[in-house]
C-alpha atoms as a PDB file:
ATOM      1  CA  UNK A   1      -0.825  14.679 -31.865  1.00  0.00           C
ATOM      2  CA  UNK A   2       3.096  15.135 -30.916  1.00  0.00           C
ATOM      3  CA  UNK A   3       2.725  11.632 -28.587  1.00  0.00           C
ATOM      4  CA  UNK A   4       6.714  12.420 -28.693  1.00  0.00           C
ATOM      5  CA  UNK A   5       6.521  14.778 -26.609  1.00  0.00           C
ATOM      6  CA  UNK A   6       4.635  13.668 -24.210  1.00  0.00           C
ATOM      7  CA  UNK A   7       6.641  10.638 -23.426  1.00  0.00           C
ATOM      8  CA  UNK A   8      10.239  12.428 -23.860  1.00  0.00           C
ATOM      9  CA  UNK A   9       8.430  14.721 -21.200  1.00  0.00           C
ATOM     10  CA  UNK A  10       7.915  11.498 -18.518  1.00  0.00           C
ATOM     11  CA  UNK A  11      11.279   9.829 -19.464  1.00  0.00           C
ATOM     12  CA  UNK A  12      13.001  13.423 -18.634  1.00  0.00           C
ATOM     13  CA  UNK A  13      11.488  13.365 -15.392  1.00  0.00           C
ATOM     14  CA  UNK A  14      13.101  10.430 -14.559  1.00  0.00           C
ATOM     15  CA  UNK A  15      16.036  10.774 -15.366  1.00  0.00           C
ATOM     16  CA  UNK A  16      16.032  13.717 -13.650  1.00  0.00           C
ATOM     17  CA  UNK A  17      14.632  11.945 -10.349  1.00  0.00           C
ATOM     18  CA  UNK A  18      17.329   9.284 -11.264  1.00  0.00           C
ATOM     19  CA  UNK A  19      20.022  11.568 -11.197  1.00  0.00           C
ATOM     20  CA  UNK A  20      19.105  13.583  -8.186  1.00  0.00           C
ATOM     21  CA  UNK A  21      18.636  10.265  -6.191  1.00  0.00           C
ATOM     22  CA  UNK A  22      22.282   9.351  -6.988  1.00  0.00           C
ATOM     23  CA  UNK A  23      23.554  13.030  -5.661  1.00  0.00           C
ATOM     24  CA  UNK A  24      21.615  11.985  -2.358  1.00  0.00           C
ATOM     25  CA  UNK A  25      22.902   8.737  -1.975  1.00  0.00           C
ATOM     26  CA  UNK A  26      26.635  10.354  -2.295  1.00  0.00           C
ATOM     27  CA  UNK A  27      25.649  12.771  -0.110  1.00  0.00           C
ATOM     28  CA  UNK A  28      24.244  10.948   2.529  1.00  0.00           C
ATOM     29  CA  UNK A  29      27.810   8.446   2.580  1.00  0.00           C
ATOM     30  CA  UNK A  30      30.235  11.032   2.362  1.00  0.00           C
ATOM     31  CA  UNK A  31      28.876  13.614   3.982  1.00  0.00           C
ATOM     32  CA  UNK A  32      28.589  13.325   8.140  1.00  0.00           C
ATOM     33  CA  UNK A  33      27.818  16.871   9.070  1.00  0.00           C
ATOM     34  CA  UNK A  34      24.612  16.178   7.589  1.00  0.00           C
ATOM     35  CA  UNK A  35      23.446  13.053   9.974  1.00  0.00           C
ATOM     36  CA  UNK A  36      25.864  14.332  13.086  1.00  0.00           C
ATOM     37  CA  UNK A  37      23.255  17.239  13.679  1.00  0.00           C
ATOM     38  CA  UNK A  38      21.039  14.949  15.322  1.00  0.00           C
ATOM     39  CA  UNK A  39      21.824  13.769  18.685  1.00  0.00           C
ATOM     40  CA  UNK A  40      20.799  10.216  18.522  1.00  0.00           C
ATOM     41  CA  UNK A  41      22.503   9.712  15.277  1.00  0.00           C
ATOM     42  CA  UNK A  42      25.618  11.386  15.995  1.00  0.00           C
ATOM     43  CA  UNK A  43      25.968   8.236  19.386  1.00  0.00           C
ATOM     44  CA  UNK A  44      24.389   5.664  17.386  1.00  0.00           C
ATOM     45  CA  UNK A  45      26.717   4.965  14.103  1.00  0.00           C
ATOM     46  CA  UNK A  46      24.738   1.582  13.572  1.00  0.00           C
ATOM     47  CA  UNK A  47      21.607   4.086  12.857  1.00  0.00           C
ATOM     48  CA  UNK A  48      23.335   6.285  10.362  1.00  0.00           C
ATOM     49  CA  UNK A  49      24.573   3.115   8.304  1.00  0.00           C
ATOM     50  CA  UNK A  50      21.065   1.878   8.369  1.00  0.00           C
ATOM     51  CA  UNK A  51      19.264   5.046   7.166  1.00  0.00           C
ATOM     52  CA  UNK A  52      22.434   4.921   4.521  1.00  0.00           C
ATOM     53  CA  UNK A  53      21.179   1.719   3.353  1.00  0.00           C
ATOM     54  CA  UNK A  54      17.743   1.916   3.128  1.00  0.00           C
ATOM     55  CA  UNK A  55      18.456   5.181   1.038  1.00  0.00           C
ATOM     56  CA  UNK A  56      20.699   3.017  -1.185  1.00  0.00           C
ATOM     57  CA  UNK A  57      18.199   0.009  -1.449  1.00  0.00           C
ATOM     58  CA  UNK A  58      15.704   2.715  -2.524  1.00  0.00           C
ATOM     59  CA  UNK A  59      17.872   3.469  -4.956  1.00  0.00           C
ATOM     60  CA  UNK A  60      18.347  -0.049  -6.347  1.00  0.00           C
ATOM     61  CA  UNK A  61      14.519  -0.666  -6.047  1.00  0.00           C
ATOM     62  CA  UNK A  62      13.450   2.439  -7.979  1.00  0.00           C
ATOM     63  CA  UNK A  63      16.280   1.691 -10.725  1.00  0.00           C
ATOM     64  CA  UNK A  64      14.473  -1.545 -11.405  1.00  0.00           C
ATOM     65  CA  UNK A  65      10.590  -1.322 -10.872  1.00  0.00           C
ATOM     66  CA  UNK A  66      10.934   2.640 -12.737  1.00  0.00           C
ATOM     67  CA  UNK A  67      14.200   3.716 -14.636  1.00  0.00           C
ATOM     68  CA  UNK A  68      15.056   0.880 -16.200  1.00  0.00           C
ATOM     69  CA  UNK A  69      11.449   0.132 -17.946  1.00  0.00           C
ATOM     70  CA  UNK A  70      11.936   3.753 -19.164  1.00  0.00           C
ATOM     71  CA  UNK A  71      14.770   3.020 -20.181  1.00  0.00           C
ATOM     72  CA  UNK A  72      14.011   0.562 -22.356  1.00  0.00           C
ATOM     73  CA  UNK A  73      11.054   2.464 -23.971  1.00  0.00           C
ATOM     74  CA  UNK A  74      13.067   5.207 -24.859  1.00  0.00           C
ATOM     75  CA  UNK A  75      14.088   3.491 -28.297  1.00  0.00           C
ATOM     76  CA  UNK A  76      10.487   2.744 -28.575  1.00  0.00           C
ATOM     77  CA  UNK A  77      10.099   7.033 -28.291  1.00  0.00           C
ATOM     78  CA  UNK A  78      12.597   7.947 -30.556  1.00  0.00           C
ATOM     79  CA  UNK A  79      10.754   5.661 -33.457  1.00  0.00           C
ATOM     80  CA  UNK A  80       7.760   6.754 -32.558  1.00  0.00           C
ATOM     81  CA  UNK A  81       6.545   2.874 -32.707  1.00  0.00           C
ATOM     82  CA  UNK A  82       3.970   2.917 -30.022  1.00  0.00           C
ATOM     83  CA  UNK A  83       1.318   0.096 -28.817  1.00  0.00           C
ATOM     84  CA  UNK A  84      -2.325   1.276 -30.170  1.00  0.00           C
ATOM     85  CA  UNK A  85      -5.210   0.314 -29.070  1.00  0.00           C
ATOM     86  CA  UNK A  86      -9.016   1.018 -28.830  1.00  0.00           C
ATOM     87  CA  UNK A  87     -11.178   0.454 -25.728  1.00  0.00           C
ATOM     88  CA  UNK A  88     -13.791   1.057 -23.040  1.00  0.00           C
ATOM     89  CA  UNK A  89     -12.553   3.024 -19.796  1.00  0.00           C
ATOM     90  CA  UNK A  90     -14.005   1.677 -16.570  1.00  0.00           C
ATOM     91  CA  UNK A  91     -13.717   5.076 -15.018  1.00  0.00           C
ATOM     92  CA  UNK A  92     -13.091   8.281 -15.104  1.00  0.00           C
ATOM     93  CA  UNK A  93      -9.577   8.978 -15.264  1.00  0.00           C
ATOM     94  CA  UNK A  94      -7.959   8.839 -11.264  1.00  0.00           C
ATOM     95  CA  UNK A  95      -6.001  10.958 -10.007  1.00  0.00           C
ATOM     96  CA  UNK A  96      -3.933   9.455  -7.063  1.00  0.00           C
ATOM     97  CA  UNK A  97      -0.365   9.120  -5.699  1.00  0.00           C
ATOM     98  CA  UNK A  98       1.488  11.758  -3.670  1.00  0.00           C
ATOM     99  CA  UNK A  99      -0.310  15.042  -3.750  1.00  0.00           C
ATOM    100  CA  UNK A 100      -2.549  13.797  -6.949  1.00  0.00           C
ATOM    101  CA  UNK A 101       0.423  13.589  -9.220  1.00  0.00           C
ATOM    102  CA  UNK A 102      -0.031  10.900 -11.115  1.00  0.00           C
ATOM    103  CA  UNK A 103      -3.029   9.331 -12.919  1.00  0.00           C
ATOM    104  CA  UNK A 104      -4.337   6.278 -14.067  1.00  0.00           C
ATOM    105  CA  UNK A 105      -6.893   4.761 -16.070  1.00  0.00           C
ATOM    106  CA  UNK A 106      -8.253   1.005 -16.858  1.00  0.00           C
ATOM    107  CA  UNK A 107      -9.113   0.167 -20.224  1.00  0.00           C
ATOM    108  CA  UNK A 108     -10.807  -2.657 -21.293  1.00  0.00           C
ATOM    109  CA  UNK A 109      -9.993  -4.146 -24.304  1.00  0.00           C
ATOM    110  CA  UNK A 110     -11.979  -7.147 -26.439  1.00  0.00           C
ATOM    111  CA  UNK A 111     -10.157  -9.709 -24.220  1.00  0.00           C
ATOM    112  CA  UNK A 112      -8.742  -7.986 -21.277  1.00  0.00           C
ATOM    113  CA  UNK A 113      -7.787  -5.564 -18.834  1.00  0.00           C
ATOM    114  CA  UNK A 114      -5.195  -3.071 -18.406  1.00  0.00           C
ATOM    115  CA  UNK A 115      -4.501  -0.325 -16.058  1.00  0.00           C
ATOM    116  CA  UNK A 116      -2.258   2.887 -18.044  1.00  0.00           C
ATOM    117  CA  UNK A 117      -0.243   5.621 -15.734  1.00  0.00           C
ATOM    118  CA  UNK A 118      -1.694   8.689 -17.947  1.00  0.00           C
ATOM    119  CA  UNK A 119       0.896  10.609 -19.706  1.00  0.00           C
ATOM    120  CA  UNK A 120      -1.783  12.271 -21.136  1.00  0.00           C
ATOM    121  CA  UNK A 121      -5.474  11.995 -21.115  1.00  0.00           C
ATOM    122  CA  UNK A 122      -7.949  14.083 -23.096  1.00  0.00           C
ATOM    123  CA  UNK A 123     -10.653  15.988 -20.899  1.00  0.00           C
ATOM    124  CA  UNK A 124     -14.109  14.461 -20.372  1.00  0.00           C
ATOM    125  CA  UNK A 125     -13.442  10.815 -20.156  1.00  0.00           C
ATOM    126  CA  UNK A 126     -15.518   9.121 -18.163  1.00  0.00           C
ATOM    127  CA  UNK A 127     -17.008   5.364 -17.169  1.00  0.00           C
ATOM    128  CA  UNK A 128     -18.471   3.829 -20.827  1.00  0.00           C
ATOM    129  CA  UNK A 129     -16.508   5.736 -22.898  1.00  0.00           C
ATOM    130  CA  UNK A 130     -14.551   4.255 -26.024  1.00  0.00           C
ATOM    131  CA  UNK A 131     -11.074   5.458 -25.946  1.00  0.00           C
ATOM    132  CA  UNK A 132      -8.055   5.438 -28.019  1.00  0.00           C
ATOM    133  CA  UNK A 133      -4.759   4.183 -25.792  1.00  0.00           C
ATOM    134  CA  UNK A 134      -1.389   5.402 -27.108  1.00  0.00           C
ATOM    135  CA  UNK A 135       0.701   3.573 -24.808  1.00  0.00           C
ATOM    136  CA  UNK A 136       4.952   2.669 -24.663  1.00  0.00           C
ATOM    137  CA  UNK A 137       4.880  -1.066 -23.367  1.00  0.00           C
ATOM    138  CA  UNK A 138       7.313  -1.615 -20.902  1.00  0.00           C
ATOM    139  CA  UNK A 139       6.091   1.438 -18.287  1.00  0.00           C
ATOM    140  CA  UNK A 140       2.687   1.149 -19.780  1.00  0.00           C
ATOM    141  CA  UNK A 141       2.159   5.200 -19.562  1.00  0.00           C
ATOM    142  CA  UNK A 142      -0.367   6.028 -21.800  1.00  0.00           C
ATOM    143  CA  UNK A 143      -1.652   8.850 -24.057  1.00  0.00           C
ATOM    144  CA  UNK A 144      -5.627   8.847 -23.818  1.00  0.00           C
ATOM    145  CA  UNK A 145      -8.238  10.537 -26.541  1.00  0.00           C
ATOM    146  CA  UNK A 146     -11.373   9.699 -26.614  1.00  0.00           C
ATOM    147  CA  UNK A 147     -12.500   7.852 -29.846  1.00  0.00           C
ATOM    148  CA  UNK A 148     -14.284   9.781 -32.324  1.00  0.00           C
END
């Protein structure tokens, strides 16, 4: 299986989210035609500076707890040296986040637990089930098959 792909696939995605949140950001403090269309904001500068900075800590929050994990898996990627390892899933695979757009799955393994964002997951998984985790460590995201 091309687990290669899968991942380059994720770490694409956010570096295209990374990139289109710094265009925003720039946008929203050089740009004041954008925030002057609204009445309130256009009297109330202290407003527009806060919505600036929240958009900015944002920012600064998702470069930490998202792109910089992925960045730091990426050399893990290109060497294809991924974490293996064999378990029991504790449910089906769950679809959650905005709109059902992301997934998860917890494993259990001989001596613990661990919950995997799916990069991947094969079809049919389900509560008992032995499974084979393909996982990069730092985001955890995982590539699931069930064990044969």
């Amino acid at each position: 299986m091309d687990y290669q792909h899968y991942f380059n696939t994720k770490f694409y995605f956010y570096a295209f989210l990374f990139i289109s949140h710094i265009i925003i950001v720039i946008f929203l403090w050089f740009n004041n035609s954008y925030l002057n269309q609204s009445d309130f904001l256009r009297k109330t500068p202290w407003a527009k500076l806060l919505i600036r900075l929240g958009v900015t800590v944002l920012l600064v929050d998702m470069f930490f707890e998202n792109y910089m994990p992925m960045i730091k898996d990426k050399k893990v990627i290109e060497a294809n040296s991924y974490v293996v390892e064999t378990g029991v899933a504790k449910h089906e695979v769950y679809n959650g986040g905005l709109m059902g757009l992301s997934k998860s799955l917890k494993v259990r393994f001989e001596d613990k637990e661990k919950n995997f964002k799916i990069a991947w997951a094969e079809d049919g998984i389900s509560a008992g089930d032995e499974v084979i985790v393909t996982y990069i460590p730092n985001t955890e995201y995982a590539v699931v098959e069930k064990a044969r």
